[in-house]
N, C-alpha and C. Protein backbone atom coordinates (compact mmCIF):
# COMPACT_ATOMS: atom_id res chain seq x y z
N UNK A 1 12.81 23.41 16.49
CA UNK A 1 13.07 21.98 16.44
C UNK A 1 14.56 21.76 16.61
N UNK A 2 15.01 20.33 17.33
CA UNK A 2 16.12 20.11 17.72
C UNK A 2 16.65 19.19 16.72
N UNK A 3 17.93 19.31 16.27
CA UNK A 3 18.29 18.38 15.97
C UNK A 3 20.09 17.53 16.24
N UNK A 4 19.69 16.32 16.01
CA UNK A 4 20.96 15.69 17.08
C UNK A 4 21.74 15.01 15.91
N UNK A 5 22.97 15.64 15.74
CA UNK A 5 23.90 14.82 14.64
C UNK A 5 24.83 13.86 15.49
N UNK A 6 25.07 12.84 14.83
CA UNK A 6 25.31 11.22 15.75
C UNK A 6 27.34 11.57 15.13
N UNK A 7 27.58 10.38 15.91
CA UNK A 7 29.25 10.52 15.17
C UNK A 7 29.19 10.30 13.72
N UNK A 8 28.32 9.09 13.41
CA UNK A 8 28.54 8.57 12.18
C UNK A 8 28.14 9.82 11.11
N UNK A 9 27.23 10.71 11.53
CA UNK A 9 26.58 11.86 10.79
C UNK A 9 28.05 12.35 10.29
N UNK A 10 28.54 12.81 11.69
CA UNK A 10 29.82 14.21 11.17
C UNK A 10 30.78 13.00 10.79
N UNK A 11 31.20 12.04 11.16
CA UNK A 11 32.16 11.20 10.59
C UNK A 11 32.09 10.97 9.24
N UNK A 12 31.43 10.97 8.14
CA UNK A 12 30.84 10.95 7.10
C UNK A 12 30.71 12.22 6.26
N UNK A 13 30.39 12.54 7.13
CA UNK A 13 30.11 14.45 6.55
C UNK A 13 28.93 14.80 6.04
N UNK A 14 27.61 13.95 6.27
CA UNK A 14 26.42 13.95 6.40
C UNK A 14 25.50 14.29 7.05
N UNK A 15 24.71 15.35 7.05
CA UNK A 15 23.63 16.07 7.88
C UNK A 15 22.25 14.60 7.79
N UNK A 16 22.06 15.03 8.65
CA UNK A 16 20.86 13.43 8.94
C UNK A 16 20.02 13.88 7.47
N UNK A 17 19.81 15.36 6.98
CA UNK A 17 18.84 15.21 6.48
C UNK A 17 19.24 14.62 4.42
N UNK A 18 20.47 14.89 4.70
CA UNK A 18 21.51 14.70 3.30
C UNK A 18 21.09 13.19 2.82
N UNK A 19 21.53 12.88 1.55
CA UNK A 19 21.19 11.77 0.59
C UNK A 19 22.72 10.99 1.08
N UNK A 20 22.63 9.87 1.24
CA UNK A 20 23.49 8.89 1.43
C UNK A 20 23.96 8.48 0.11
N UNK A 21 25.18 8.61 -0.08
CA UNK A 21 26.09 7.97 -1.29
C UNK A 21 25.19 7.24 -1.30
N UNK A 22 25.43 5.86 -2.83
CA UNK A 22 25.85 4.45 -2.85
C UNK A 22 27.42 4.50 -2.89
N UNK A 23 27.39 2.67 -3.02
CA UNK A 23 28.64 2.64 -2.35
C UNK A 23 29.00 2.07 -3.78
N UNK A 24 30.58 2.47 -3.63
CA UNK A 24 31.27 2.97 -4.89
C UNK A 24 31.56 2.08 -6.18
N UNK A 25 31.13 2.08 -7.19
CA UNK A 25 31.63 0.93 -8.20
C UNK A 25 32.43 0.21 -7.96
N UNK A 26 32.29 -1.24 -8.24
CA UNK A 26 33.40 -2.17 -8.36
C UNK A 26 34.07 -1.34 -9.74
N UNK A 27 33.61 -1.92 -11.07
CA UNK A 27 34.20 -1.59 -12.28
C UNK A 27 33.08 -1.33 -13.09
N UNK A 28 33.41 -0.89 -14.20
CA UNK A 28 32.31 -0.94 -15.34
C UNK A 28 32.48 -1.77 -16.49
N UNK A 29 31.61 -3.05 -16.49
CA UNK A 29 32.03 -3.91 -17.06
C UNK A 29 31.80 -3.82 -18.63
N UNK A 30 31.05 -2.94 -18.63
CA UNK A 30 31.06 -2.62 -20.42
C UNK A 30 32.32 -2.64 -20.95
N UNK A 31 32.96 -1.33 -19.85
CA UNK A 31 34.34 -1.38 -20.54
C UNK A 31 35.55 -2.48 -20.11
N UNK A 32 35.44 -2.99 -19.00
CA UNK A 32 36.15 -3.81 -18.68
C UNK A 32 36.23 -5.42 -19.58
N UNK A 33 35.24 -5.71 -20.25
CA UNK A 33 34.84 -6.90 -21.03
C UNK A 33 33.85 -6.37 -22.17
N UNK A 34 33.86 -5.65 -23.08
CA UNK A 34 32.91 -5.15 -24.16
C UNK A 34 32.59 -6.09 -24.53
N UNK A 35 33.33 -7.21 -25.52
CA UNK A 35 32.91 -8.33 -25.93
C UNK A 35 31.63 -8.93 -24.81
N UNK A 36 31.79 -9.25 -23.92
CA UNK A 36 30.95 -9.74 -23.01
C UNK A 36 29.62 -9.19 -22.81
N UNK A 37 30.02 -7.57 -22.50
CA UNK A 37 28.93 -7.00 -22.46
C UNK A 37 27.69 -6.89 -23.53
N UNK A 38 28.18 -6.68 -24.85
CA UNK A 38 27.77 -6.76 -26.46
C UNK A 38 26.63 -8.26 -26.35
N UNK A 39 27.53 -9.53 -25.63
CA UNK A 39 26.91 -10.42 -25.64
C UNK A 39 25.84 -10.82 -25.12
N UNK A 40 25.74 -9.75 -23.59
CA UNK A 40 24.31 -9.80 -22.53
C UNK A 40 23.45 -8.80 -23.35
N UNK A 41 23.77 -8.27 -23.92
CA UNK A 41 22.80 -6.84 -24.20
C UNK A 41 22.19 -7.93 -26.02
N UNK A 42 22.87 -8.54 -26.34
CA UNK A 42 22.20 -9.52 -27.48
C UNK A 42 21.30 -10.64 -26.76
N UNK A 43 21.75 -10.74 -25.92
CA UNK A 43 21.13 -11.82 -25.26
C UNK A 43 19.71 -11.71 -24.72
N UNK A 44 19.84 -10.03 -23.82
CA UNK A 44 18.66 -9.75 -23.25
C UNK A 44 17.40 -9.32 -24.54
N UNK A 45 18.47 -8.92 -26.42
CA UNK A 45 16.92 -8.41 -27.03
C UNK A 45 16.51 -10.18 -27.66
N UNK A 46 17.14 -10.56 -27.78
CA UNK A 46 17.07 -12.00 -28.09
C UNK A 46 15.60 -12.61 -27.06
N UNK A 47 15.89 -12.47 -25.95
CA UNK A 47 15.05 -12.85 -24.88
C UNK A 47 13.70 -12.43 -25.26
N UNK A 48 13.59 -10.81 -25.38
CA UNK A 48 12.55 -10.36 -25.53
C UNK A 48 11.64 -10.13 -26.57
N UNK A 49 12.55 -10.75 -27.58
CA UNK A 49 11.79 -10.50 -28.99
C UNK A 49 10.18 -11.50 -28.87
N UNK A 50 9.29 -10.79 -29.08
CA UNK A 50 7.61 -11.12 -29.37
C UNK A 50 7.24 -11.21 -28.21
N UNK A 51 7.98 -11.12 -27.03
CA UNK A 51 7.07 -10.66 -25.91
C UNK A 51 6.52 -9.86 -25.26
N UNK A 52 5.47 -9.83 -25.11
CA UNK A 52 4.73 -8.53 -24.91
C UNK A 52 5.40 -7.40 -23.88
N UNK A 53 5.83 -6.41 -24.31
CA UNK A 53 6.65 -5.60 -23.54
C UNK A 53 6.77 -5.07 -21.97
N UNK A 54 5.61 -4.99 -21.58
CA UNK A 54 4.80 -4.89 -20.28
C UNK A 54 4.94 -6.03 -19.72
N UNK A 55 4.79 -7.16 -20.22
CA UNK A 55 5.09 -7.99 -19.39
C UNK A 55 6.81 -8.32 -18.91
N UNK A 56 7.36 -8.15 -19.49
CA UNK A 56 9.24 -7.78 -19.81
C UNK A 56 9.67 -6.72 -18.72
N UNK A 57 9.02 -6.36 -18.57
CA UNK A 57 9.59 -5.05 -17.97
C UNK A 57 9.26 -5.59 -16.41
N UNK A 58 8.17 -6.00 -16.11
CA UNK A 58 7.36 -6.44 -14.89
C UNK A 58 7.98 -7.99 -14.85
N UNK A 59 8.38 -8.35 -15.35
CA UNK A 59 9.78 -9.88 -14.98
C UNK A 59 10.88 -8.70 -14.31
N UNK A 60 11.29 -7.97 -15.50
CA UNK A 60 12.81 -7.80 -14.82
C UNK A 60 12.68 -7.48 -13.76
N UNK A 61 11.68 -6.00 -13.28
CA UNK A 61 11.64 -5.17 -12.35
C UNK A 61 11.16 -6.67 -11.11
N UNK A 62 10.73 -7.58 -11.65
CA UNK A 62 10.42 -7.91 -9.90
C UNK A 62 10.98 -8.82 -9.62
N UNK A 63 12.31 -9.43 -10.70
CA UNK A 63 13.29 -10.15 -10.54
C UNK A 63 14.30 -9.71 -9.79
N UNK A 64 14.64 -8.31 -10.56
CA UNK A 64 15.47 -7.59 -9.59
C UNK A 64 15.38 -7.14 -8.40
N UNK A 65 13.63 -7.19 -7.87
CA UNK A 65 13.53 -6.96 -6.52
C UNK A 65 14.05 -7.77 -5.39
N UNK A 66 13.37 -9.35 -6.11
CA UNK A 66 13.94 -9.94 -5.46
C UNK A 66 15.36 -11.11 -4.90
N UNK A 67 16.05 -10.26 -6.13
CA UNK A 67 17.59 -9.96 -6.24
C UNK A 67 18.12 -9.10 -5.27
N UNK A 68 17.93 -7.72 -5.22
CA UNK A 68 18.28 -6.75 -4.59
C UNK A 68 19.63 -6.20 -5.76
N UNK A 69 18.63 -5.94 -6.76
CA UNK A 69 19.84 -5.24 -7.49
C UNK A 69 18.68 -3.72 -7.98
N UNK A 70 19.91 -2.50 -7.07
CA UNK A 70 19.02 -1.48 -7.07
C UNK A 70 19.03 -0.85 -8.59
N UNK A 71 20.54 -1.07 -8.80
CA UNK A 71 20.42 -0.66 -10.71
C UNK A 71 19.04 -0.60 -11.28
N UNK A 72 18.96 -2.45 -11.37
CA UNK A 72 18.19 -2.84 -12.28
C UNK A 72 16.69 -2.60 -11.91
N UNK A 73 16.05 -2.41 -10.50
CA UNK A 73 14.85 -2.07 -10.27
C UNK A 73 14.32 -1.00 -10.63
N UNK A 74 15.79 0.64 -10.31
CA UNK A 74 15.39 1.76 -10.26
C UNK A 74 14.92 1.35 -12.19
N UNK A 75 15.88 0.93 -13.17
CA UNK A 75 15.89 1.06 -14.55
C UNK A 75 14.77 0.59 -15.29
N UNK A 76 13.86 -0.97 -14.85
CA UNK A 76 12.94 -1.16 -15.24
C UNK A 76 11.39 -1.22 -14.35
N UNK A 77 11.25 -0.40 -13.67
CA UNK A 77 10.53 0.39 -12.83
C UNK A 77 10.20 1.58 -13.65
N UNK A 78 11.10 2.19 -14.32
CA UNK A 78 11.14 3.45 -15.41
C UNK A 78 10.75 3.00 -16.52
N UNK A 79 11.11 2.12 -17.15
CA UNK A 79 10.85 1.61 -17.88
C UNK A 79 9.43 1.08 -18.60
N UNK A 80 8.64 0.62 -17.00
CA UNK A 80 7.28 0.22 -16.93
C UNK A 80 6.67 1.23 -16.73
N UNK A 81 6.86 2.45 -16.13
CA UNK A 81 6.33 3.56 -16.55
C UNK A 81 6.31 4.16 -17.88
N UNK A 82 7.13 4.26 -18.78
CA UNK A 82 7.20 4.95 -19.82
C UNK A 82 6.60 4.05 -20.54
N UNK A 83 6.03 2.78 -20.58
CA UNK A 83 5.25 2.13 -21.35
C UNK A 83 4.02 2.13 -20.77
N UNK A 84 3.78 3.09 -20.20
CA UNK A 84 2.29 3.36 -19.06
C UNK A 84 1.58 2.27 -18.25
N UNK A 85 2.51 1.45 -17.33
CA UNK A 85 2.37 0.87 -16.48
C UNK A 85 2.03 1.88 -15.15
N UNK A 86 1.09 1.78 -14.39
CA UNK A 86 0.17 2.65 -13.52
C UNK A 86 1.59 3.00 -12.50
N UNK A 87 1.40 4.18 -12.00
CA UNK A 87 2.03 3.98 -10.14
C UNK A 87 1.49 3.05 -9.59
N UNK A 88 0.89 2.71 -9.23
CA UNK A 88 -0.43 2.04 -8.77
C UNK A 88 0.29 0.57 -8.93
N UNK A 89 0.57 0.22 -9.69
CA UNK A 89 1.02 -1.39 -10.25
C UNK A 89 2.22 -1.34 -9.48
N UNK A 90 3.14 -0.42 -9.73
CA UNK A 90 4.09 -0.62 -9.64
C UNK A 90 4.52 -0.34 -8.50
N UNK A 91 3.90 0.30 -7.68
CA UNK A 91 4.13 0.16 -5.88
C UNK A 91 3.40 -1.22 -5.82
N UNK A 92 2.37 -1.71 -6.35
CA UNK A 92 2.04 -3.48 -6.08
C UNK A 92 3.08 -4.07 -6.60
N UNK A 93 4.08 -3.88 -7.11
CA UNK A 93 4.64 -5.35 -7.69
C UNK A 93 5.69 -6.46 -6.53
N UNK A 94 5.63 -5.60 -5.60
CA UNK A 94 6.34 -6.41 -4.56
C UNK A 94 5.45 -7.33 -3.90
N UNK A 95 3.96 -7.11 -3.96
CA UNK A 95 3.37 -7.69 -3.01
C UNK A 95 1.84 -8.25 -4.33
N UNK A 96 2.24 -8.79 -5.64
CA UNK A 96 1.50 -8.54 -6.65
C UNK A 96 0.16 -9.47 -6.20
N UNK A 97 0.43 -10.79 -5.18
CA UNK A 97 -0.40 -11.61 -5.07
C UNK A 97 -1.78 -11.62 -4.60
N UNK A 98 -1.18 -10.06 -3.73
CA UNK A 98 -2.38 -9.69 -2.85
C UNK A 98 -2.74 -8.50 -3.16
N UNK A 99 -2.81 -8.00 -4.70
CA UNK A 99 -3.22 -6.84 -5.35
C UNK A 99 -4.55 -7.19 -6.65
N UNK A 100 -5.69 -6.59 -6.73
CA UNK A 100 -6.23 -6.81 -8.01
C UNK A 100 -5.52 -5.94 -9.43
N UNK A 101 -4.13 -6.06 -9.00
CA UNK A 101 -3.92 -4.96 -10.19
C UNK A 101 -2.89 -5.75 -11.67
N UNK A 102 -3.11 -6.70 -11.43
CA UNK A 102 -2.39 -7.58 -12.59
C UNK A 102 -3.47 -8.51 -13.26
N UNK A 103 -3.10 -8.86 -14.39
CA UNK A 103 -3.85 -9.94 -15.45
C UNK A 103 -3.18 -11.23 -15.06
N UNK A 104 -3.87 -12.14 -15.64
CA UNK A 104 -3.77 -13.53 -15.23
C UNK A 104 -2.21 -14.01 -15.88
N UNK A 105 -2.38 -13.56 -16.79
CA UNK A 105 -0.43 -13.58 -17.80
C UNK A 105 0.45 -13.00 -17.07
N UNK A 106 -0.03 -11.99 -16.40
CA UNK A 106 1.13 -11.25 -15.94
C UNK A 106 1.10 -11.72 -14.51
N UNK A 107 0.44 -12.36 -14.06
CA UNK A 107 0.69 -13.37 -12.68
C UNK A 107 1.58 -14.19 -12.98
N UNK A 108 1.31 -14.87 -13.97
CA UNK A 108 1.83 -16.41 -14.39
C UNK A 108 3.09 -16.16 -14.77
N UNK A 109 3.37 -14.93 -15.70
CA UNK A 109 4.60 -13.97 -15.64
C UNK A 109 5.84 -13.74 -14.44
N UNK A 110 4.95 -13.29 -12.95
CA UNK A 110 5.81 -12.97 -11.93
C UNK A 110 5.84 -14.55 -10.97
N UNK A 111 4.97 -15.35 -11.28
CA UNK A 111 5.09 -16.82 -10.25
C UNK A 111 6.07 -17.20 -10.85
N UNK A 112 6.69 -16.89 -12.60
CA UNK A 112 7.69 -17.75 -13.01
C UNK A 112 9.03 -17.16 -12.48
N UNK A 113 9.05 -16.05 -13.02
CA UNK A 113 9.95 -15.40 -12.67
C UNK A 113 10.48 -15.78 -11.30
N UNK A 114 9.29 -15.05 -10.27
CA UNK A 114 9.92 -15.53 -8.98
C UNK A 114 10.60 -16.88 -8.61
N UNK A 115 10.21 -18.32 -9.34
CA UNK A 115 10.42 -19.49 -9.32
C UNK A 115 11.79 -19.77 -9.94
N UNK A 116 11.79 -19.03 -11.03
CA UNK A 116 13.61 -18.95 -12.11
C UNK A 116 14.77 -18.22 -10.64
N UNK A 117 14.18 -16.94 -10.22
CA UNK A 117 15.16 -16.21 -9.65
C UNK A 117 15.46 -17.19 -8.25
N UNK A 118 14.11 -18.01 -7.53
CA UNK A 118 14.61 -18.52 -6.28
C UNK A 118 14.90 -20.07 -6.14
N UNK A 119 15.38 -19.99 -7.77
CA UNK A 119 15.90 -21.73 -7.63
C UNK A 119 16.18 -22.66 -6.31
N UNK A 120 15.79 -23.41 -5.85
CA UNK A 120 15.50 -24.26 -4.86
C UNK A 120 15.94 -25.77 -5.05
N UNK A 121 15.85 -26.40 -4.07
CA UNK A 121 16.41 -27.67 -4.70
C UNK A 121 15.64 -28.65 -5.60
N UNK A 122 14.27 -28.18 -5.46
CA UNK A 122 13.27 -28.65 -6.57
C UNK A 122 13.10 -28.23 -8.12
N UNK A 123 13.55 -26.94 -7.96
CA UNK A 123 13.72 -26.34 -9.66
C UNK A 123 12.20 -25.46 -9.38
N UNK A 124 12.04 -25.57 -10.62
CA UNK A 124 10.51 -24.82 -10.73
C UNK A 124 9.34 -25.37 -10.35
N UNK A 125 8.36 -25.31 -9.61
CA UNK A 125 7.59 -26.02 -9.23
C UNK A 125 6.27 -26.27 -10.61
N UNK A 126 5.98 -27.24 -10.72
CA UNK A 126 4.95 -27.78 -12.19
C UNK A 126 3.81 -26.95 -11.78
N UNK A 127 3.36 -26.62 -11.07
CA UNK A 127 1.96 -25.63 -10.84
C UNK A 127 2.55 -24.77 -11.73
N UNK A 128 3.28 -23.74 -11.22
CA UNK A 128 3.88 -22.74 -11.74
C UNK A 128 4.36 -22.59 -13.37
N UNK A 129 5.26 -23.43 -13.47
CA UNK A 129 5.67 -23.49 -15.37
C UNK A 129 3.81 -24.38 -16.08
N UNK A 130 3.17 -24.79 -15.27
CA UNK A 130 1.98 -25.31 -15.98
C UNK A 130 1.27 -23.78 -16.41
N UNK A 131 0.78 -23.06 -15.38
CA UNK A 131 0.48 -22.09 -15.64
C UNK A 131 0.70 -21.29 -16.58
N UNK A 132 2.21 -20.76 -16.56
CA UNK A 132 2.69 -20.13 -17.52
C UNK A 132 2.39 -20.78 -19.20
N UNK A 133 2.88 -22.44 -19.12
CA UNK A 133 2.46 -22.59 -20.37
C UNK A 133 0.45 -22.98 -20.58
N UNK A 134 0.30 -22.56 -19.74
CA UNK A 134 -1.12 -22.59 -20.44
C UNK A 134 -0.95 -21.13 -20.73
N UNK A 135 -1.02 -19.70 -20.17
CA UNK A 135 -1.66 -18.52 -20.99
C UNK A 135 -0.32 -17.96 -22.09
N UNK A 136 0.60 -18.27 -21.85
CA UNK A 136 1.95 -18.21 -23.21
C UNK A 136 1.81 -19.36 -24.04
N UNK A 137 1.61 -18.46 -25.10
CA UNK A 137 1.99 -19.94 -26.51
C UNK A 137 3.62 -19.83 -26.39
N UNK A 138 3.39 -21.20 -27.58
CA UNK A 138 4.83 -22.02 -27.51
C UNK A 138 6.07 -21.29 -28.46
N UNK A 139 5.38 -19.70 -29.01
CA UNK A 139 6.39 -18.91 -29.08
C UNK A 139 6.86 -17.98 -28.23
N UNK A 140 5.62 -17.59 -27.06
CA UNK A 140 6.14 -16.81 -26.00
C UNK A 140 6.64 -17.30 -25.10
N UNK A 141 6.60 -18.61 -24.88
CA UNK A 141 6.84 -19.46 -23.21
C UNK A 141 8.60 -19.45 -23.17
N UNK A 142 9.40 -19.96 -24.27
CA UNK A 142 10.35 -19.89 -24.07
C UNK A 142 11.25 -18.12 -24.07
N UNK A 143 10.59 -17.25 -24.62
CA UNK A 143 10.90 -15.73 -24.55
C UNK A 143 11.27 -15.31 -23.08
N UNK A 144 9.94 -16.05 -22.45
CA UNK A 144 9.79 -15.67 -21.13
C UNK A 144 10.69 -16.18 -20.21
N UNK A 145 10.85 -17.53 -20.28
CA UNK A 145 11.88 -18.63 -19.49
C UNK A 145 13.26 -17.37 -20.31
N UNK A 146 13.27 -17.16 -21.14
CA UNK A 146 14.83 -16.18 -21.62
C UNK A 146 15.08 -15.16 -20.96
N UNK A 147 13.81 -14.50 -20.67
CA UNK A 147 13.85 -13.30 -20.11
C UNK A 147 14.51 -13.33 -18.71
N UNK A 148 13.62 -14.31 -18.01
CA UNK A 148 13.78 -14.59 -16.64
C UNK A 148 15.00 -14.92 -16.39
N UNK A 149 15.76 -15.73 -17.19
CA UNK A 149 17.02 -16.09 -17.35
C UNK A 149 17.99 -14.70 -17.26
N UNK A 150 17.81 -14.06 -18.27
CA UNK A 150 18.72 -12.84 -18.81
C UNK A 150 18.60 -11.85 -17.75
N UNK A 151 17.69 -11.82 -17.07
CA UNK A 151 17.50 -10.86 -15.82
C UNK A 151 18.45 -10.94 -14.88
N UNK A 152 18.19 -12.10 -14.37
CA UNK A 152 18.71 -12.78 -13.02
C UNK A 152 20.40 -12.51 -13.61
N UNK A 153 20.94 -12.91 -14.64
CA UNK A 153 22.24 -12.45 -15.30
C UNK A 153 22.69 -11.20 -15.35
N UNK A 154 21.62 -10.16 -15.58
CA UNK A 154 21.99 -8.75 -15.32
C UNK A 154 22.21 -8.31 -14.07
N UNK A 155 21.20 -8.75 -13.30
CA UNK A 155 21.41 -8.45 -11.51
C UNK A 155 22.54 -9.22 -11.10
N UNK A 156 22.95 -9.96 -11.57
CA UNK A 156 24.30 -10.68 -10.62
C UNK A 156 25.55 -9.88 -11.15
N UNK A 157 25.52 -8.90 -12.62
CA UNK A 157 26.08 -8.10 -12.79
C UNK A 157 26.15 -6.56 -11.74
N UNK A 158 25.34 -6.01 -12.03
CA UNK A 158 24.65 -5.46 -11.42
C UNK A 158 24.81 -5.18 -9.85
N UNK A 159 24.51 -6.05 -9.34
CA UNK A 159 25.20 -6.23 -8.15
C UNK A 159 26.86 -6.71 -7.34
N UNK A 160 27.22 -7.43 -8.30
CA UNK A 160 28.41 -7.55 -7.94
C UNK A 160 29.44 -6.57 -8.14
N UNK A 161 29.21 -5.83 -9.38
CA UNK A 161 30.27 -4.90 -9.59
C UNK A 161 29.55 -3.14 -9.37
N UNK A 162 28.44 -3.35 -7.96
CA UNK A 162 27.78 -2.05 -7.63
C UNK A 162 27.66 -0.93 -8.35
N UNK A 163 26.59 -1.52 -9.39
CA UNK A 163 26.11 -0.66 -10.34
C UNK A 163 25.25 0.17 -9.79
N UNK A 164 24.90 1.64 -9.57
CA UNK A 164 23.47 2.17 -8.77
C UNK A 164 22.88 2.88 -9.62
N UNK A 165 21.89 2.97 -9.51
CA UNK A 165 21.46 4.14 -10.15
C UNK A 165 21.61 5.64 -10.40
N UNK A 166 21.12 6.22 -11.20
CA UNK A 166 21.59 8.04 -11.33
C UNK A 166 20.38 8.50 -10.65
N UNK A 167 20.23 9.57 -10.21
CA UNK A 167 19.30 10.32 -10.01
C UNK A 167 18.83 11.07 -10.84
N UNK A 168 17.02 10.95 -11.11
CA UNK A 168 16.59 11.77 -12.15
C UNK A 168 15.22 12.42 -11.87
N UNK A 169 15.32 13.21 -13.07
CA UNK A 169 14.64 14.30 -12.45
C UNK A 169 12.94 13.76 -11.63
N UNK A 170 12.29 14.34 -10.55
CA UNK A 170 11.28 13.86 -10.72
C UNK A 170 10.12 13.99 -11.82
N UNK A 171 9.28 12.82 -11.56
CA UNK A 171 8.69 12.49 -12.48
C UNK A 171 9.01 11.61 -13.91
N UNK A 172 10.14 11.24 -13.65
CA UNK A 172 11.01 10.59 -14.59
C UNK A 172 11.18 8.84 -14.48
């Protein structure tokens, strides 16, 4: 077998078949603003307190998808695994609408979400927050609106100051 290394290959110093960096931290804002940071990380258990965990994990992860913050996907993607969320689900969660692999909460879960993260000039559409507050009671509904909130806040972190992920082992 042949193989053809391009300029950008050797310009780089990358064999086609090699792992591509990410691209390099802005800063690390933990340390750059602790106070601040202390405050998102209160914020996000604040959010989540009495909500069902699985569903938490499946906001962030598909908030952050459709953010494009790779941090935060690779982190609660893992996350929804270790609380035994299927492979299976979780290769659906990009495309959850047209999967039988979610509950009716956890629809009403990702329509909100998606609706918080793609603010529009309408806001949230009333189908959508109706939904949600019909299968969330009126101690989970606002958890959730927190969550969705606190997400979208991590990914704009996240992304702006090119947070990436580590590599881990498989199966992890």
């Amino acid at each position: 077998m042949t193989t053809t290394t391009t300029s950008a290959d050797t310009a780089s110093g990358q064999g086609p078949d090699e792992l591509v960096p990410a691209p390099a931290p802005r800063m690390a804002l933990a340390k750059a603003a602790p106070d601040f940071y202390k405050a998102m990380i209160a914020l996000d258990t604040a959010a989540g307190n009495g909500l069902d965990p699985v569903v938490a994990e499946l906001v962030k992860a598909r908030a952050s998808q459709v953010n494009g913050c790779a941090y935060c996907v690779d982190q609660h993607i893992a996350d929804a695994r270790r609380l035994g969320v299927s492979e299976q689900k979780v290769h659906g969660l990009t495309v959850w609408r047209e999967t039988p692999f979610f509950t009716a909460r956890e629809r009403a879960a990702l329509a909100l979400a998606e609706a918080v993260t793609r603010l529009g000039e309408h806001g949230v559409p009333d189908d959508v927050y109706d939904e949600a507050a019909r299968l969330f009671d009126e101690d989970e509904l606002p958890r959730l609106i927190a969550m969705c909130i606190t997400i979208n806040a991590w990914n704009r972190i996240g992304i702006t100051t090119r947070m990436s992920p580590a590599r881990r082992p498989e199966g992890i």
